[in-house]
PDB file of N, CA and C in Angstrom:
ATOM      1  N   UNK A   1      72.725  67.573  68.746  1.00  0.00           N
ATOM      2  CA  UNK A   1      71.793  66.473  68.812  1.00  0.00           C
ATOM      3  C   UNK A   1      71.815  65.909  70.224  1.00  0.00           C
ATOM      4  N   UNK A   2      70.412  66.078  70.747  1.00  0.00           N
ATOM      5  CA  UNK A   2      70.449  65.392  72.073  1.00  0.00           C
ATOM      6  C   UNK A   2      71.159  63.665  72.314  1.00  0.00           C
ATOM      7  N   UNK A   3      71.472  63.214  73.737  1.00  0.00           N
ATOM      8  CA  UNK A   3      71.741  61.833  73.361  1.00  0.00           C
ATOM      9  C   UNK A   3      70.566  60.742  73.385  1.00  0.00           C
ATOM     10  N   UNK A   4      69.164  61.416  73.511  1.00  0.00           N
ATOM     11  CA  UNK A   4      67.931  60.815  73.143  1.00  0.00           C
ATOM     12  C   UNK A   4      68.363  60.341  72.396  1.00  0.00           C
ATOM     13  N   UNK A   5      67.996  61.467  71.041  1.00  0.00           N
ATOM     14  CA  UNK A   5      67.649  61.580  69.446  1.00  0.00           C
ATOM     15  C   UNK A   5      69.100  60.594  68.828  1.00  0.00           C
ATOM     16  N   UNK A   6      70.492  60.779  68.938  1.00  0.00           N
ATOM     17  CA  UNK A   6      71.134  60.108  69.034  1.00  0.00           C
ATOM     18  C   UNK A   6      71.175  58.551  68.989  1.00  0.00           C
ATOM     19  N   UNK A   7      70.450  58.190  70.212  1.00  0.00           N
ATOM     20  CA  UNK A   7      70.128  56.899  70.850  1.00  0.00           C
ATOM     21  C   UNK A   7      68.584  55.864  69.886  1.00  0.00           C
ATOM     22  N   UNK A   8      68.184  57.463  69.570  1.00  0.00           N
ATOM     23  CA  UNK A   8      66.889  56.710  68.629  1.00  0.00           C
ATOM     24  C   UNK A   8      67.601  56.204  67.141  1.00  0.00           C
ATOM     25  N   UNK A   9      68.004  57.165  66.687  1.00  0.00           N
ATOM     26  CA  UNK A   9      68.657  57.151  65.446  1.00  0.00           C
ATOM     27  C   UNK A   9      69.448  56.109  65.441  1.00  0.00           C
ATOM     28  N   UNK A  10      70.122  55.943  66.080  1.00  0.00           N
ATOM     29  CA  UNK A  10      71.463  54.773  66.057  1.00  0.00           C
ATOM     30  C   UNK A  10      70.541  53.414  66.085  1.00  0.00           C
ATOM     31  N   UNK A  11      69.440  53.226  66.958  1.00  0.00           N
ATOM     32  CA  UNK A  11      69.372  51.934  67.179  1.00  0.00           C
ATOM     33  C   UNK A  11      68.686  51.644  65.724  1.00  0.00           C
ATOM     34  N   UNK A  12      68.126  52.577  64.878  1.00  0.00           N
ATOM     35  CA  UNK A  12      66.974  52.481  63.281  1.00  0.00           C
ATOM     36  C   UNK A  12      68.021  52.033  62.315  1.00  0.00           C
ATOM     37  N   UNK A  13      69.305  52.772  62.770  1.00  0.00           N
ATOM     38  CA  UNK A  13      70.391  52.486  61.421  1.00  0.00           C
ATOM     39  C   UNK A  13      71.575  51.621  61.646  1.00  0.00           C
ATOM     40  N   UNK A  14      71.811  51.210  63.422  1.00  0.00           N
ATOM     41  CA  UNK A  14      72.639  50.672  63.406  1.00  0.00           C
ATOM     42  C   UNK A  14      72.737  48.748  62.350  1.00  0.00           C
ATOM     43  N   UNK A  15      71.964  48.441  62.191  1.00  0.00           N
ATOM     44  CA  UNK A  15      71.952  47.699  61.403  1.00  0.00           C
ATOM     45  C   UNK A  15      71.974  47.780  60.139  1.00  0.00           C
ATOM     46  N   UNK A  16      71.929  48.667  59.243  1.00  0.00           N
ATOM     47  CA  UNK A  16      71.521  48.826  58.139  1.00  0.00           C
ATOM     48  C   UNK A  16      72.816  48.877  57.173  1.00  0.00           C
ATOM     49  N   UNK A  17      74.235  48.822  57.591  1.00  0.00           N
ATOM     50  CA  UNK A  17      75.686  48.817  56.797  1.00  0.00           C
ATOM     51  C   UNK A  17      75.868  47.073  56.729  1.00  0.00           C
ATOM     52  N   UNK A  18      75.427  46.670  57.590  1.00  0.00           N
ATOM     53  CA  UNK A  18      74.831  45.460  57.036  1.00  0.00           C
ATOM     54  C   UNK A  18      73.944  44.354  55.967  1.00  0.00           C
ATOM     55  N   UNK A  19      73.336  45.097  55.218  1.00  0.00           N
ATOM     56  CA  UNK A  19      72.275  44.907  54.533  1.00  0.00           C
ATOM     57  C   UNK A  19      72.903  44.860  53.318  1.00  0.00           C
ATOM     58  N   UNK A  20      72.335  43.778  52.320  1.00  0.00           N
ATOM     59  CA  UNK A  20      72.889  43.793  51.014  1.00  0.00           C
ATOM     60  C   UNK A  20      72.384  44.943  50.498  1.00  0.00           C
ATOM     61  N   UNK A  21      71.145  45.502  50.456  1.00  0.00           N
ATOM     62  CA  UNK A  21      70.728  47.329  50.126  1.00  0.00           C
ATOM     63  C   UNK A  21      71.863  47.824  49.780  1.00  0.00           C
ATOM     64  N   UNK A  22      71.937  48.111  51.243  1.00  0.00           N
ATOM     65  CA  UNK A  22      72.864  49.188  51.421  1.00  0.00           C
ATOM     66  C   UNK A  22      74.600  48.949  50.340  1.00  0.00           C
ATOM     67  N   UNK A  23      74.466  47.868  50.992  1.00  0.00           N
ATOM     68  CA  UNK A  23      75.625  47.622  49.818  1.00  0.00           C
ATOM     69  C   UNK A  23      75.882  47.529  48.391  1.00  0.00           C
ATOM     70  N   UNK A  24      74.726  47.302  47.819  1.00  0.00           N
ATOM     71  CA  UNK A  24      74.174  47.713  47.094  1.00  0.00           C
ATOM     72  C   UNK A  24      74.377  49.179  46.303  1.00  0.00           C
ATOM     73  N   UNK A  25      73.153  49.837  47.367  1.00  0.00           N
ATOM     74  CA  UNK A  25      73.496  51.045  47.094  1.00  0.00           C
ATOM     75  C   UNK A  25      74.726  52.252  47.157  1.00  0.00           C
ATOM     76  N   UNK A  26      75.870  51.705  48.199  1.00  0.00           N
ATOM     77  CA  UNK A  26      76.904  52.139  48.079  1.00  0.00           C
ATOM     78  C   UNK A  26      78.095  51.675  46.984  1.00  0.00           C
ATOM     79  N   UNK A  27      77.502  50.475  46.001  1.00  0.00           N
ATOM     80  CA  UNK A  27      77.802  50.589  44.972  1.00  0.00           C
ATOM     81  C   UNK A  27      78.224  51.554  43.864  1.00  0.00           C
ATOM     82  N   UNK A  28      76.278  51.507  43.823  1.00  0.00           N
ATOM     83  CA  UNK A  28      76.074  52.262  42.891  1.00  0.00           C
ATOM     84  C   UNK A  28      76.530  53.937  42.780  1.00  0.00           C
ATOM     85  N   UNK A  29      76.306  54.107  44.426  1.00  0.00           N
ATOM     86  CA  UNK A  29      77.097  55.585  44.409  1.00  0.00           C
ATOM     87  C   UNK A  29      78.998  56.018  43.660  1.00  0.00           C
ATOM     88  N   UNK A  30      79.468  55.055  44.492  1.00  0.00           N
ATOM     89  CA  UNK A  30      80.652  54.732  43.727  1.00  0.00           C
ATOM     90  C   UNK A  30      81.353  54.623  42.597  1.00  0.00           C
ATOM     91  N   UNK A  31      79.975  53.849  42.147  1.00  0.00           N
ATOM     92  CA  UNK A  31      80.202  53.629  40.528  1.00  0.00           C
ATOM     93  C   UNK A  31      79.981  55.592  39.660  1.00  0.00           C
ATOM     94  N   UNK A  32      79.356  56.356  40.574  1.00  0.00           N
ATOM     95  CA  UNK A  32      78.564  57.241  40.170  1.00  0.00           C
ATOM     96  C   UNK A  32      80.005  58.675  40.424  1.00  0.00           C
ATOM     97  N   UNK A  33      80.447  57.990  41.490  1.00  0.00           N
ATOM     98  CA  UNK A  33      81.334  59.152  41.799  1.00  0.00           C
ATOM     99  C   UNK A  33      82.343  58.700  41.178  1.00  0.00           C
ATOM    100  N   UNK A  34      82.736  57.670  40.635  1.00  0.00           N
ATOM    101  CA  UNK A  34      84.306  57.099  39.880  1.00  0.00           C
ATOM    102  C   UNK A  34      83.983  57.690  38.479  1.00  0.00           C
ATOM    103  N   UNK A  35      82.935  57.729  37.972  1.00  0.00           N
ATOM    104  CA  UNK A  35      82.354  58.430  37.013  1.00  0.00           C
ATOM    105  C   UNK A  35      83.192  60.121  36.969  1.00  0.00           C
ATOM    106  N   UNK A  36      82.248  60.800  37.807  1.00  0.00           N
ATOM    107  CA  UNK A  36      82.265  62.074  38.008  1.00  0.00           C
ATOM    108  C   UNK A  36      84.002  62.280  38.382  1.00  0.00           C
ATOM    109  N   UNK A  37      84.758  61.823  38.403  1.00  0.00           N
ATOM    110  CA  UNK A  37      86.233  61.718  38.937  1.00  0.00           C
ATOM    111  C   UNK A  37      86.616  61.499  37.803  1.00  0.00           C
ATOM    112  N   UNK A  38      86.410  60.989  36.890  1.00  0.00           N
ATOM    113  CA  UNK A  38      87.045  60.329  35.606  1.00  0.00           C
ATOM    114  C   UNK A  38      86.629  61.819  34.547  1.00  0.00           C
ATOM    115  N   UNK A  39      85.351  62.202  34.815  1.00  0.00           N
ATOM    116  CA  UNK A  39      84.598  63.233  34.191  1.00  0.00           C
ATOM    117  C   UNK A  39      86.086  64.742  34.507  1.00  0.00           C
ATOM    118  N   UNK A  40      86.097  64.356  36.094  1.00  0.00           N
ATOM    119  CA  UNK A  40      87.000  65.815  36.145  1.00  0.00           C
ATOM    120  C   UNK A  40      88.606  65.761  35.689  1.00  0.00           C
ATOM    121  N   UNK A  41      89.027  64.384  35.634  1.00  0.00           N
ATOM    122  CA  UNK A  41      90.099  64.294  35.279  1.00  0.00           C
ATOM    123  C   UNK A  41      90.488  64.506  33.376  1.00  0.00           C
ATOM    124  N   UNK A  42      89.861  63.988  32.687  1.00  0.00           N
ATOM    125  CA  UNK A  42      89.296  64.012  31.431  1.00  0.00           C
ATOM    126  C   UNK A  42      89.194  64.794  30.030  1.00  0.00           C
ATOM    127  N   UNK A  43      88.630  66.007  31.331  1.00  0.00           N
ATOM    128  CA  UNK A  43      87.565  66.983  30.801  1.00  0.00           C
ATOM    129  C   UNK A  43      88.515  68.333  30.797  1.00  0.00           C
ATOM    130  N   UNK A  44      89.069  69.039  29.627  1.00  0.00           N
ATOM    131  CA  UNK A  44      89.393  70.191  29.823  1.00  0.00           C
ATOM    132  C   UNK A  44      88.457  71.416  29.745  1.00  0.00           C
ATOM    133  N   UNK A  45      88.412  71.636  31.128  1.00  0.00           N
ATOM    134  CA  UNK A  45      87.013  72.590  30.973  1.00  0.00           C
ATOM    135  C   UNK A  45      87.550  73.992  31.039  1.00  0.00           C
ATOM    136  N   UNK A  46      86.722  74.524  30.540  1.00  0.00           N
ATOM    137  CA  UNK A  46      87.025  75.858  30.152  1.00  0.00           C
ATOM    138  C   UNK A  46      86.049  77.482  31.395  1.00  0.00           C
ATOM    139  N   UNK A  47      85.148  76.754  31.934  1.00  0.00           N
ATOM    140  CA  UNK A  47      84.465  77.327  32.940  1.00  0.00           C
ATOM    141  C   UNK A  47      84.660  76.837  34.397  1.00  0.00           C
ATOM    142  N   UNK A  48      85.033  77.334  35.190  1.00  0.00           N
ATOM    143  CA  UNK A  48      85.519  77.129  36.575  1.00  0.00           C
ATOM    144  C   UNK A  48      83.877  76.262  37.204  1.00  0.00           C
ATOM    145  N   UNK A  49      83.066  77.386  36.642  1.00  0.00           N
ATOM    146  CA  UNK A  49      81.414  76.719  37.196  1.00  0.00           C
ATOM    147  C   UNK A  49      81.215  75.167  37.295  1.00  0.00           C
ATOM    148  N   UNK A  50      81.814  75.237  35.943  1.00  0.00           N
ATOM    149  CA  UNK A  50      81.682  73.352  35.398  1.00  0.00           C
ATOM    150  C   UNK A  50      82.075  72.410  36.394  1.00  0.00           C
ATOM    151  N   UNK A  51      83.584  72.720  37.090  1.00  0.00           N
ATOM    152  CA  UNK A  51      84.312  71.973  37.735  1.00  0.00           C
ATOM    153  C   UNK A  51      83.722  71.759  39.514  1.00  0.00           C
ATOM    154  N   UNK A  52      83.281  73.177  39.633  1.00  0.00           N
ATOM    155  CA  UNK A  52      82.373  73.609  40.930  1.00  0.00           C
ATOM    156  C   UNK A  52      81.470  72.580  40.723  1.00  0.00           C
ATOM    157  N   UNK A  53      80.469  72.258  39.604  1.00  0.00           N
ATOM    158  CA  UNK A  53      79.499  71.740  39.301  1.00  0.00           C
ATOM    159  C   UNK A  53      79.613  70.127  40.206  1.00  0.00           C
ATOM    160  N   UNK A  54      80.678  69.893  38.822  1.00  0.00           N
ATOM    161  CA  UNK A  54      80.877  68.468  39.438  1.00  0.00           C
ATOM    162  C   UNK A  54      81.334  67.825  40.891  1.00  0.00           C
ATOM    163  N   UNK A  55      82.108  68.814  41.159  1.00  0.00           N
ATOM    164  CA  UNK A  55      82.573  68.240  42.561  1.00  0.00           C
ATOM    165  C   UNK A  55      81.264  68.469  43.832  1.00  0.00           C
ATOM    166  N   UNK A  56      80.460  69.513  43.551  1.00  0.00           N
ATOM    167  CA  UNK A  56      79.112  69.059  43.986  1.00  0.00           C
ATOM    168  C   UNK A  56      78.509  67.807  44.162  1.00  0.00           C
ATOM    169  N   UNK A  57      78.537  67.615  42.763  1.00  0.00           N
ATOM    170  CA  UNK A  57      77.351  66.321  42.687  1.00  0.00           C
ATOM    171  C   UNK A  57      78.547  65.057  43.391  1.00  0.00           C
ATOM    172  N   UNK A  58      79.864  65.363  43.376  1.00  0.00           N
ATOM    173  CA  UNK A  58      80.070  64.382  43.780  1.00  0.00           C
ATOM    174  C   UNK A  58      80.307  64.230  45.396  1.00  0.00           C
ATOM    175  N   UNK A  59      80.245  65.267  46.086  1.00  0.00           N
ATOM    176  CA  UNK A  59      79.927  65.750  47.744  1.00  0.00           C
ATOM    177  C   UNK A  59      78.385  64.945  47.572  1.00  0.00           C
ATOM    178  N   UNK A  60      77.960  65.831  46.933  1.00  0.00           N
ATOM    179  CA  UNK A  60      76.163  65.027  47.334  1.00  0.00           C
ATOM    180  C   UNK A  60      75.919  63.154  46.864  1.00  0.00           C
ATOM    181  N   UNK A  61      76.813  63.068  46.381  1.00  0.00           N
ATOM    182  CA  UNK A  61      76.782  61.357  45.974  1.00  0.00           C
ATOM    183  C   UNK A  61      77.373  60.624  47.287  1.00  0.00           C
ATOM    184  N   UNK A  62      78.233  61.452  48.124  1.00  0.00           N
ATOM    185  CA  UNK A  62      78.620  60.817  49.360  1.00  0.00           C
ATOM    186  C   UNK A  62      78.240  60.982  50.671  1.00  0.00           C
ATOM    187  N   UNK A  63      76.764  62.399  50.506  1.00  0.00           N
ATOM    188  CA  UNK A  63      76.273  62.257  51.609  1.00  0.00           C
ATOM    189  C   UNK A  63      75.782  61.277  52.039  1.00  0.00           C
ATOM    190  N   UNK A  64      75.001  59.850  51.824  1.00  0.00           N
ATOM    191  CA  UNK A  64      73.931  59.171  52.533  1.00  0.00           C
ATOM    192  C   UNK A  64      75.064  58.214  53.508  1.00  0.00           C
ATOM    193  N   UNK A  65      76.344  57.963  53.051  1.00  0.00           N
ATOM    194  CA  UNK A  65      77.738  57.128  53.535  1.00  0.00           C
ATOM    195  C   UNK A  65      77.944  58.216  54.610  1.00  0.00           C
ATOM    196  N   UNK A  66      78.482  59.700  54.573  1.00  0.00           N
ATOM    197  CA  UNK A  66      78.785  60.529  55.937  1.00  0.00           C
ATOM    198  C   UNK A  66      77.705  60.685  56.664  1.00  0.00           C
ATOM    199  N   UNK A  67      75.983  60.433  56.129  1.00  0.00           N
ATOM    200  CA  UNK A  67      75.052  60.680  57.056  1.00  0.00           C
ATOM    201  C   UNK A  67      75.460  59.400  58.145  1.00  0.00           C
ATOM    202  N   UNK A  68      75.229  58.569  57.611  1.00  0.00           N
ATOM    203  CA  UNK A  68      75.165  57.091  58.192  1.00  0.00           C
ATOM    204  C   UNK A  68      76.451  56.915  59.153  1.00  0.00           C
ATOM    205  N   UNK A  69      77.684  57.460  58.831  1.00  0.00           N
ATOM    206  CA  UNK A  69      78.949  57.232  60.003  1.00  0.00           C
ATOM    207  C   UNK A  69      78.929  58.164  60.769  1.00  0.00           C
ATOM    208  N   UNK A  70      78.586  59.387  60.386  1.00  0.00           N
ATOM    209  CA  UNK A  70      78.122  60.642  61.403  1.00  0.00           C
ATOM    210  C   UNK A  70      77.327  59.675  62.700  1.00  0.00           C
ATOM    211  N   UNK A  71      75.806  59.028  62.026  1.00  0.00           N
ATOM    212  CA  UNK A  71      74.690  58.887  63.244  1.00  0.00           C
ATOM    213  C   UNK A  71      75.412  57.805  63.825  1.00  0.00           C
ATOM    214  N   UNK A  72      75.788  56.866  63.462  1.00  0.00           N
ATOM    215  CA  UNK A  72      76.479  55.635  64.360  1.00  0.00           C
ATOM    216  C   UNK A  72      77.900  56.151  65.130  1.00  0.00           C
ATOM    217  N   UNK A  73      78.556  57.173  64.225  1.00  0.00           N
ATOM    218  CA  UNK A  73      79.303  57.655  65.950  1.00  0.00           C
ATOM    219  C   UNK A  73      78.864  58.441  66.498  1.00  0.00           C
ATOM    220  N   UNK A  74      78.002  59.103  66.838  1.00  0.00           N
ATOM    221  CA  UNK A  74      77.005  59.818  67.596  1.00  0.00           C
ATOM    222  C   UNK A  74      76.018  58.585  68.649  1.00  0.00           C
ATOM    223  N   UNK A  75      76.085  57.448  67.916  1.00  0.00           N
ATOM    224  CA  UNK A  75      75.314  56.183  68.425  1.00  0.00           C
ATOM    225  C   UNK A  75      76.063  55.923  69.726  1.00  0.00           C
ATOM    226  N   UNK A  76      77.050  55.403  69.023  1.00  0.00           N
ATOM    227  CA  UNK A  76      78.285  54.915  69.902  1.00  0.00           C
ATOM    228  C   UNK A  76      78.581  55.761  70.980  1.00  0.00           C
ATOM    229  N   UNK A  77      78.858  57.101  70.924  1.00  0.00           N
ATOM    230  CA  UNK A  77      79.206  57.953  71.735  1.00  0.00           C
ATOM    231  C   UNK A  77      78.458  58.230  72.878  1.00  0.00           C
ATOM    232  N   UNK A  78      76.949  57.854  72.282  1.00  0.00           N
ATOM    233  CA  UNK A  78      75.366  57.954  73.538  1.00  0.00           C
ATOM    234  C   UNK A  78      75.731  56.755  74.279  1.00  0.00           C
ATOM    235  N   UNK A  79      76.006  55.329  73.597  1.00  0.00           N
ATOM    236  CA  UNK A  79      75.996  54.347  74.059  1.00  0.00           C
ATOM    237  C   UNK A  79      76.557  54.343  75.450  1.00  0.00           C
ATOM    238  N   UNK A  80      78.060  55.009  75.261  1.00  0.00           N
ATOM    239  CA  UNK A  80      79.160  55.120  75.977  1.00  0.00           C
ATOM    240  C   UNK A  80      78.750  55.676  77.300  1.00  0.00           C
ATOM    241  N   UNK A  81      78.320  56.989  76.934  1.00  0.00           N
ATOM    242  CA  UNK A  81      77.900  57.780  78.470  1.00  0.00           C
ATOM    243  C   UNK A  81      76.557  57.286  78.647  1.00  0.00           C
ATOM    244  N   UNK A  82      75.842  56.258  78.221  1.00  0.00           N
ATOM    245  CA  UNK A  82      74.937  55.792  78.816  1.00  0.00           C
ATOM    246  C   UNK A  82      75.097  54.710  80.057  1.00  0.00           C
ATOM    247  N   UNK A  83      76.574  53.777  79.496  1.00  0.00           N
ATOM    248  CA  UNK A  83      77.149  52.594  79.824  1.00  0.00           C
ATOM    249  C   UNK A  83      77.967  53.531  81.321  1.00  0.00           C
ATOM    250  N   UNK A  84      78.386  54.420  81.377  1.00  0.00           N
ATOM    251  CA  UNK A  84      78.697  55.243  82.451  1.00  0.00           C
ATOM    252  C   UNK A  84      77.963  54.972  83.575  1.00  0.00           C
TER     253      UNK A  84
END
């Protein structure tokens, strides 16, 4: 990622871990993955697929949290060699 694109991105989201939304919505993810954790602990499963399954959905329940700290240290990092 260029430190343009970087620099664009950061300044759209750097506010947004702020926001009751967001907090909000990192709730609800939580609530979603304490779920799916409780599901794998629980559950004597008998198909390996099953277990694959879940720990999926629960990687994909925590992408929008690693998108968001990914672009703000990528932010930060433009900031830096900009401030250079």
């Amino acid at each position: 990622m260029s430190e343009d694109r970087a620099l664009y991105e950061g300044e759209i989201l750097s506010g947004i871990e702020r926001t009751a939304g967001w907090e909000l919505l990192c709730q609800h993810l939580q609530s979603q993955i304490d779920s799916k954790l409780k599901e794998l602990e629980s559950t004597a499963f008998t198909d390996l697929a099953q277990v694959t399954k879940i720990q999926g959905e629960i990687l994909g329940l925590r992408r929008p949290q690693i998108f968001l700290q990914d672009r703000l240290r990528r932010y930060g990092k433009a900031l830096q060699k900009e401030e250079k």
